[in-house]
C-alpha atoms as a PDB file:
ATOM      1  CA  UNK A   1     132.678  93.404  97.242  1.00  0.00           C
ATOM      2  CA  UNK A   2     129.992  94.733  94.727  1.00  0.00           C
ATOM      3  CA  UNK A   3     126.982  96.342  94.987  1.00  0.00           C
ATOM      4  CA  UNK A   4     125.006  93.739  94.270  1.00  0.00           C
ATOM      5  CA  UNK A   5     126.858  91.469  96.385  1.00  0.00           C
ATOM      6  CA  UNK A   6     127.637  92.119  99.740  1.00  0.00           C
ATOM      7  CA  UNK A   7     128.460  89.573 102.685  1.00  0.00           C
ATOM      8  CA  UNK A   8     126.689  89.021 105.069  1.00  0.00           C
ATOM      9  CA  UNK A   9     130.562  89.231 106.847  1.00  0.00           C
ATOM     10  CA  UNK A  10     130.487  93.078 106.139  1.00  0.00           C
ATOM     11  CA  UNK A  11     126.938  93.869 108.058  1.00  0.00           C
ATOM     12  CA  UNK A  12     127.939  91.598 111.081  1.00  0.00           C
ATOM     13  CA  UNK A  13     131.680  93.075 111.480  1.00  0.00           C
ATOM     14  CA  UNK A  14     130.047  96.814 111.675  1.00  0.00           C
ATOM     15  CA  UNK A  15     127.503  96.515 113.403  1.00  0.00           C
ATOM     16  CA  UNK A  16     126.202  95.772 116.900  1.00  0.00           C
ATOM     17  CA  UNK A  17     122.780  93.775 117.416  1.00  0.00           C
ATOM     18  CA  UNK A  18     120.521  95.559 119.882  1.00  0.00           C
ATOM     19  CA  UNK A  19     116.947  95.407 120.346  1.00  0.00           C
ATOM     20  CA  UNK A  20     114.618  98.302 119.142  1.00  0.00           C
ATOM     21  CA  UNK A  21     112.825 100.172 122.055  1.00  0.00           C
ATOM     22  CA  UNK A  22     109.760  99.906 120.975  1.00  0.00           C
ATOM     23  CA  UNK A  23     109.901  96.427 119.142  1.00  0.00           C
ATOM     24  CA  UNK A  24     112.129  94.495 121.642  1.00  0.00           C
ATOM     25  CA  UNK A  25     110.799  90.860 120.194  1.00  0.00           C
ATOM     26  CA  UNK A  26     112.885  91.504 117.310  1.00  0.00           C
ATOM     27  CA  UNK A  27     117.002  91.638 117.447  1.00  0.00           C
ATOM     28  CA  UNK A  28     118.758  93.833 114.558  1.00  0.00           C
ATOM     29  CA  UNK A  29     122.635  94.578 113.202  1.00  0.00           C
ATOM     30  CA  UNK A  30     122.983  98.529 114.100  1.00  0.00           C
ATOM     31  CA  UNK A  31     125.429 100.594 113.727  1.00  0.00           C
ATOM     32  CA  UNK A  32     126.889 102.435 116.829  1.00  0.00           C
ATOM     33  CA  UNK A  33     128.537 105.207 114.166  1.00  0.00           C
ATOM     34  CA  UNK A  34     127.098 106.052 110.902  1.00  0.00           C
ATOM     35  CA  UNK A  35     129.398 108.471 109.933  1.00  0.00           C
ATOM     36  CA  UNK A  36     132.331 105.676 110.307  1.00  0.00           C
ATOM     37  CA  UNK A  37     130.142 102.918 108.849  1.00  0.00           C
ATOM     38  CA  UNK A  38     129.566 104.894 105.705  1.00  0.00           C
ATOM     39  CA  UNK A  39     133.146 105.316 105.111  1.00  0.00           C
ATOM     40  CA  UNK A  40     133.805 101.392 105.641  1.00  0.00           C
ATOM     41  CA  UNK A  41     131.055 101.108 102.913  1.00  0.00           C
ATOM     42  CA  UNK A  42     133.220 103.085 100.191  1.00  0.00           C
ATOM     43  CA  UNK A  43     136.587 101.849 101.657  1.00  0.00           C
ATOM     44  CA  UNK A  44     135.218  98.353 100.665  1.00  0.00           C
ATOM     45  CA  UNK A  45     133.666  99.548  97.541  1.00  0.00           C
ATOM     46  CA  UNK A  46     130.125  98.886  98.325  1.00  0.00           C
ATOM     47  CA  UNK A  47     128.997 100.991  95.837  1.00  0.00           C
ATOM     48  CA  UNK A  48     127.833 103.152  98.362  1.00  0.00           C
ATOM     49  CA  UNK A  49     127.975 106.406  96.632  1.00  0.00           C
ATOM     50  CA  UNK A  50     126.365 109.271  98.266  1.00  0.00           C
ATOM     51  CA  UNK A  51     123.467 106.640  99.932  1.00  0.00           C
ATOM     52  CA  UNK A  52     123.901 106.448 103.469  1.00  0.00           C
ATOM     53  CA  UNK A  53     123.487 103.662 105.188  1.00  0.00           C
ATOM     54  CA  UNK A  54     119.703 103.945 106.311  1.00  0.00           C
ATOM     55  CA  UNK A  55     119.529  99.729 106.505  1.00  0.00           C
ATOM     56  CA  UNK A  56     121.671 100.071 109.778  1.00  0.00           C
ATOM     57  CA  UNK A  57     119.159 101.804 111.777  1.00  0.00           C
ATOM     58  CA  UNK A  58     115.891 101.136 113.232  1.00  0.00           C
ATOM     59  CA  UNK A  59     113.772 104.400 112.144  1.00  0.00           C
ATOM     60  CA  UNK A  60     110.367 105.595 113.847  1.00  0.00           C
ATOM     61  CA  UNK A  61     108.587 104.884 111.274  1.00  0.00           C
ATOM     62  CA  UNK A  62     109.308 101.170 110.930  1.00  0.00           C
ATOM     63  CA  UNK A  63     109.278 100.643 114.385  1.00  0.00           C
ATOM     64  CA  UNK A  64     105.696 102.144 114.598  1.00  0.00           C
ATOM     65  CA  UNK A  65     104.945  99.645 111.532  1.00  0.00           C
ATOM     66  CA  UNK A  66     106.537  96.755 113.137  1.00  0.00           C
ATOM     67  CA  UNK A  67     104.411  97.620 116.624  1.00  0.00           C
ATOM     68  CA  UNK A  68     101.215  97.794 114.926  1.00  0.00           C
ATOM     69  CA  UNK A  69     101.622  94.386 112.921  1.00  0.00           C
ATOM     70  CA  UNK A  70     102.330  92.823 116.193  1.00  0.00           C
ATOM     71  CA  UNK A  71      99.894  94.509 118.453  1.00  0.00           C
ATOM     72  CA  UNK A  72      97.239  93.450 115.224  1.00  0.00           C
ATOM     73  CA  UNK A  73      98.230  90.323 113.556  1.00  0.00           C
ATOM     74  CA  UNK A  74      95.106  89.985 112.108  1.00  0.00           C
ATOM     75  CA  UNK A  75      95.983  92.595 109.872  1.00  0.00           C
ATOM     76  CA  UNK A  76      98.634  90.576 108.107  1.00  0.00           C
ATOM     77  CA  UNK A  77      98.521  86.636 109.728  1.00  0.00           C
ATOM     78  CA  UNK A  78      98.327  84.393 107.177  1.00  0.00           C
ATOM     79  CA  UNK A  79      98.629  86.902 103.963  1.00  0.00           C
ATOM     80  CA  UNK A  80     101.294  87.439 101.845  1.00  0.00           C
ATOM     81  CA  UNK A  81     102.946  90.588 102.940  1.00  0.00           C
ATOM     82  CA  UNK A  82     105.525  93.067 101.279  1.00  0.00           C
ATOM     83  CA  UNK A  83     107.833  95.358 103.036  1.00  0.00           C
ATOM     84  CA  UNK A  84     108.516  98.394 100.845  1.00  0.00           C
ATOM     85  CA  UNK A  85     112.288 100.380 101.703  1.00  0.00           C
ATOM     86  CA  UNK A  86     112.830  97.816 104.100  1.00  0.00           C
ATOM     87  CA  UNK A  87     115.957  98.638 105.090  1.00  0.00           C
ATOM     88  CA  UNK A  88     117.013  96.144 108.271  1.00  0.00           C
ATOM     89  CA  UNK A  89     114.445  94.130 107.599  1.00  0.00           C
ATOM     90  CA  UNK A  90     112.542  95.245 111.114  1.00  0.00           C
ATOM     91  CA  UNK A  91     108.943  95.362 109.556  1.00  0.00           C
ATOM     92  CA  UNK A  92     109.864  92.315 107.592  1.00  0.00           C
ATOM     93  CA  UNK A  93     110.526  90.547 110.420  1.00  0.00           C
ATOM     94  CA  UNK A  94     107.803  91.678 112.676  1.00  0.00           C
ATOM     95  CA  UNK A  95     105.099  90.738 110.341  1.00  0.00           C
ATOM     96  CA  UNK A  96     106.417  86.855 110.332  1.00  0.00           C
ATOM     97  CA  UNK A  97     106.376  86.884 114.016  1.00  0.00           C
ATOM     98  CA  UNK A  98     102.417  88.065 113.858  1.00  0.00           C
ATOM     99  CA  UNK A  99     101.831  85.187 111.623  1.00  0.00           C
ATOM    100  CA  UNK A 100     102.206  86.389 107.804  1.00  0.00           C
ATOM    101  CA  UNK A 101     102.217  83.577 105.151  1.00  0.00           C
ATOM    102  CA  UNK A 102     105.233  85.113 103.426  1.00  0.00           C
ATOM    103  CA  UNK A 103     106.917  88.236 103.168  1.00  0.00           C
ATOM    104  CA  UNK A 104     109.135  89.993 100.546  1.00  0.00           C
ATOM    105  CA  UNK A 105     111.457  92.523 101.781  1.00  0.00           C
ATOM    106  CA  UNK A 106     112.000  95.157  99.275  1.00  0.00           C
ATOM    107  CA  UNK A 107     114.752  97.667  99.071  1.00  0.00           C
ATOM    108  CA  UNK A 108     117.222  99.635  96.382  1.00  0.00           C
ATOM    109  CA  UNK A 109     120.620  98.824  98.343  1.00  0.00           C
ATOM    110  CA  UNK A 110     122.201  95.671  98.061  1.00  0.00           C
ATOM    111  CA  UNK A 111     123.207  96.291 101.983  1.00  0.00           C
ATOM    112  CA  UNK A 112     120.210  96.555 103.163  1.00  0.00           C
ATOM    113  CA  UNK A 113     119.494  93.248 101.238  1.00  0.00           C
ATOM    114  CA  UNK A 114     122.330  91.688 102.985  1.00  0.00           C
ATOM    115  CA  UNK A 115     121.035  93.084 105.936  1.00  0.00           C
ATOM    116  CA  UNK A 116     117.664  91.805 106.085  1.00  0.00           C
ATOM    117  CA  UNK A 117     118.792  88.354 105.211  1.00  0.00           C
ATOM    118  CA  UNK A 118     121.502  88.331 108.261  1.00  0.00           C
ATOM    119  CA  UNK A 119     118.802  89.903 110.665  1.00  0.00           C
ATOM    120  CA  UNK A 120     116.439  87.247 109.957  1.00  0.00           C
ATOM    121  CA  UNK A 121     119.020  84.612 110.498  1.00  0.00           C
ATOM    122  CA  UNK A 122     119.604  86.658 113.895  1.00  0.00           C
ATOM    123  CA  UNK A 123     116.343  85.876 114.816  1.00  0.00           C
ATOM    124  CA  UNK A 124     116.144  82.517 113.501  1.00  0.00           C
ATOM    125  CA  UNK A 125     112.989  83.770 110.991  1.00  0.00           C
ATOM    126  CA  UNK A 126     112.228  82.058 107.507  1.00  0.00           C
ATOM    127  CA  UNK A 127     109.887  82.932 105.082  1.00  0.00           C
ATOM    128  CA  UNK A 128     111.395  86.038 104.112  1.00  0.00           C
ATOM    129  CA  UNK A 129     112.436  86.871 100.514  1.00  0.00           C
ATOM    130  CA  UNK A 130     114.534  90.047  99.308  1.00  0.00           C
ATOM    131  CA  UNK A 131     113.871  91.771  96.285  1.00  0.00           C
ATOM    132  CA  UNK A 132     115.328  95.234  94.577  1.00  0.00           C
ATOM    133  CA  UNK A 133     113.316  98.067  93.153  1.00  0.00           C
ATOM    134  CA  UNK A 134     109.314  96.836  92.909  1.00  0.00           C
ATOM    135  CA  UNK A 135     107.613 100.491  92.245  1.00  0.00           C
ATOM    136  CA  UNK A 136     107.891 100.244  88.480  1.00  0.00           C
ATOM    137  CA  UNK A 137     106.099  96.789  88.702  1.00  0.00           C
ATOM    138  CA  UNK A 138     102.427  95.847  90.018  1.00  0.00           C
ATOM    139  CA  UNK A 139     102.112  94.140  93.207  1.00  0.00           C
ATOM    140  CA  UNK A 140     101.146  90.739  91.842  1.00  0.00           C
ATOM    141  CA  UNK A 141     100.323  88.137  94.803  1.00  0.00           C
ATOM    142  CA  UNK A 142     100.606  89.997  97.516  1.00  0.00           C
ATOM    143  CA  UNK A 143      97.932  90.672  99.897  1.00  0.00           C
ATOM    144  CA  UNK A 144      99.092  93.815 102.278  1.00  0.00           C
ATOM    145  CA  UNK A 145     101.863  96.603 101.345  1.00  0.00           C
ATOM    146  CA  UNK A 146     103.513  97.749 104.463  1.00  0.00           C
ATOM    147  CA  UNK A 147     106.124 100.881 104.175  1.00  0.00           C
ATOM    148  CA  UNK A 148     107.991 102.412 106.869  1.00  0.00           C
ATOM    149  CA  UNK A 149     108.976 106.099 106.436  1.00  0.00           C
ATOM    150  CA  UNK A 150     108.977 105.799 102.216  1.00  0.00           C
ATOM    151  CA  UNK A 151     108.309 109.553 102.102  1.00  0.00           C
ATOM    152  CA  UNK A 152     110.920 110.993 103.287  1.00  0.00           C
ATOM    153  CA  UNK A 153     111.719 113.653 100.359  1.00  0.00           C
ATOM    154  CA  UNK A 154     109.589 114.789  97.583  1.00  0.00           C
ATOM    155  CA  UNK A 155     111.087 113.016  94.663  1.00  0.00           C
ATOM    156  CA  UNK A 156     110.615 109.209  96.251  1.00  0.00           C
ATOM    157  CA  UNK A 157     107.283 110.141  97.941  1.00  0.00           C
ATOM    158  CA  UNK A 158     106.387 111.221  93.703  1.00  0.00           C
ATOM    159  CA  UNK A 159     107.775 107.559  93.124  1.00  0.00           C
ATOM    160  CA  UNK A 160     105.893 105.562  96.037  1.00  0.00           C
ATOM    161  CA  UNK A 161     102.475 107.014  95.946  1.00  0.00           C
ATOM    162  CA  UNK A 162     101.551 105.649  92.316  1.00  0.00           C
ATOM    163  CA  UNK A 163     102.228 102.367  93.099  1.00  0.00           C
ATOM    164  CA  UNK A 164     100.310 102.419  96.831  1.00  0.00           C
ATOM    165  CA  UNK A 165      97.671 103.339  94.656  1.00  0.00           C
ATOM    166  CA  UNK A 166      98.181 100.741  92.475  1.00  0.00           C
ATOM    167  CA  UNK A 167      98.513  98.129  95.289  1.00  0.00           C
ATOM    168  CA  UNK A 168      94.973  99.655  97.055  1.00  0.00           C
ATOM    169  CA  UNK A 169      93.659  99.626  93.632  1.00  0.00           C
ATOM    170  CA  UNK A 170      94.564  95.793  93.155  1.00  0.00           C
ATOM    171  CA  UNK A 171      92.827  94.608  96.406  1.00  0.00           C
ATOM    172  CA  UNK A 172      95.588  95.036  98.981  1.00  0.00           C
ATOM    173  CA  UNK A 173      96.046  96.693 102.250  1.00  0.00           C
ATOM    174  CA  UNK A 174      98.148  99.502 102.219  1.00  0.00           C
ATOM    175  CA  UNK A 175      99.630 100.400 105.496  1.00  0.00           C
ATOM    176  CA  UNK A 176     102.084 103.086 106.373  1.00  0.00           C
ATOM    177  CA  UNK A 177     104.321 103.934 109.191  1.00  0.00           C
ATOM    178  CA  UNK A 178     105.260 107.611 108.599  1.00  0.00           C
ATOM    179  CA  UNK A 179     106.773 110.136 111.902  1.00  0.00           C
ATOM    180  CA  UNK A 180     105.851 113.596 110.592  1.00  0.00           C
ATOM    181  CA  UNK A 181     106.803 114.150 107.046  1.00  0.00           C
ATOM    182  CA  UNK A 182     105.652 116.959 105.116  1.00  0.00           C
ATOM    183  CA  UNK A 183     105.183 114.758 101.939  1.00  0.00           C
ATOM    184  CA  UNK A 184     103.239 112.251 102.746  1.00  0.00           C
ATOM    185  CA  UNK A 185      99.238 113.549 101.901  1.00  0.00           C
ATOM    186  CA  UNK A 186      97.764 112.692 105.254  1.00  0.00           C
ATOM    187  CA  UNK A 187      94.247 113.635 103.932  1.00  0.00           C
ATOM    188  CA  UNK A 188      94.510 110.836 101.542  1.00  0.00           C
ATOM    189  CA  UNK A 189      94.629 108.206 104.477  1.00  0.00           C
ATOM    190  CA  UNK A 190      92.800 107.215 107.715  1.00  0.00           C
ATOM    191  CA  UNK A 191      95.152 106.895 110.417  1.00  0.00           C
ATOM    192  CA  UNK A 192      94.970 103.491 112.976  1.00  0.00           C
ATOM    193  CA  UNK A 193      97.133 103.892 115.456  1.00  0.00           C
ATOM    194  CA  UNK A 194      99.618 106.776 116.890  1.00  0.00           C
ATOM    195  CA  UNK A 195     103.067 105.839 118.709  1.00  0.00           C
ATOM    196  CA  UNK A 196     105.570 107.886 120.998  1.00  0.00           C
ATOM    197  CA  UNK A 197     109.048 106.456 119.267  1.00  0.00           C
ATOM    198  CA  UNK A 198     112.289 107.781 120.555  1.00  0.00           C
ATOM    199  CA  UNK A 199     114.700 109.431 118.100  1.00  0.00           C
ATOM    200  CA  UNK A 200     116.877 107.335 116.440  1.00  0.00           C
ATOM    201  CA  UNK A 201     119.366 109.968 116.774  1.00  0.00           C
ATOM    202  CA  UNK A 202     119.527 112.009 119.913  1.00  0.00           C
ATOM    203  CA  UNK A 203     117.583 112.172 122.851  1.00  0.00           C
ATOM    204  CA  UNK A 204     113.515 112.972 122.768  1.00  0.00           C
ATOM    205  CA  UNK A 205     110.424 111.245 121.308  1.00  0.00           C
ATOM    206  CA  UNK A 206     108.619 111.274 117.694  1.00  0.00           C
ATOM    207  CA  UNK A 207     105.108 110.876 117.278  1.00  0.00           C
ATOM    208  CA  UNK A 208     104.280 108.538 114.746  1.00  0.00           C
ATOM    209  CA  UNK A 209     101.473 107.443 113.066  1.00  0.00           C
ATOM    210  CA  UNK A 210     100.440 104.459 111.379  1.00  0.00           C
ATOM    211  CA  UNK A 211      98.103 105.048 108.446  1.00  0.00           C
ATOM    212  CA  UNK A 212      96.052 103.182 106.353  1.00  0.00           C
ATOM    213  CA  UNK A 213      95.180 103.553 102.758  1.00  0.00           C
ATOM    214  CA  UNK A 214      91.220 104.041 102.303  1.00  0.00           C
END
């Protein structure tokens, strides 16, 4: 196994489907232990270096995302969406079920490509493409830019905000799902809708907030 080629044999053998508590329309691969999924990922020679494996989890902020599409379709039914660090694919997946044209599910690890591609077999859900790295590109055809938790450290959140702007500045919506983080410039944005998401690790809630790019 490769980097850029890993079965879908490897995300189905180490994982556990379960539903996400606040998105329970959509099933996803999970892993129970991170710490012992990692080390399957470099015992296989994933290429998984020191990136943990953030595609086997179902974050607050892409569950807020994946509520909001649902709970608004309009905001992305018929359009041509694209999921930015999608990771399992969640938000991917959500915004087929509210009625998006197409969707491209964008992420830097080739298992959380896998990943989405096996969840949306899971859930018998078409219509979604994976893609690598897209924020040294422009967002050409696509209509709405949804990213779950993309600023999580200053470095990536210096990496994601040109090309949000870029999107905005091209015509499309611009929608973020983001639980607290100190990068993100919340003055920039208008928020549209504010979630009570339990922890994806340990007990308790996070409030997160879905904002929109003015």
């Amino acid at each position: 196994m490769t980097a850029r080629s890993v079965p879908a044999a490897f995300v189905r053998a180490h994982t556990r489907v379960r539903r996400p508590s606040s998105v329970p329309e959509v099933r996803l691969h999970v892993a129970d232990d991170v710490v012992a999924l990692w080390e399957a990922m470099e015992a296989e020679d994933g290429g998984a270096g020191e990136t943990p494996p953030f595609w086997a989890a179902a974050w607050p902020g892409g569950q807020a995302l994946a509520r909001y599409v649902l709970d608004h379709a309009d905001a992305v039914a018929g359009r041509a969406v694209l999921d930015l660090g999608s990771g399992s694919g969640l938000v991917a997946l959500a915004a087929r079920l509210a009625g998006a044209r197409s969707v491209l599910a964008s992420d830097v690890d080739p298992f959380s490509r896998t990943a989405v591609g096996v969840n949306a077999g899971l859930n018998g859900i078409g219509g979604v493409g994976v893609t690598g790295d897209v924020l040294g590109r422009d967002p050409v055809g696509i209509d709405v830019v949804l990213a779950g938790d993309v600023c999580y450290d200053r470095e990536m959140t210096e990496r994601v905000l040109p090309f949000l702007d870029r999107a905005r500045a091209a015509g499309c919506d611009v929608y973020v799902g983001d639980p607290g983080r100190p990068y993100l410039p919340h003055e920039r944005l208008t928020a549209v809708a504010v979630y009570e998401i339990p922890e994806t690790e340990g007990p308790g809630l996070r409030r997160t907030t879905v904002w929109r790019l003015p």
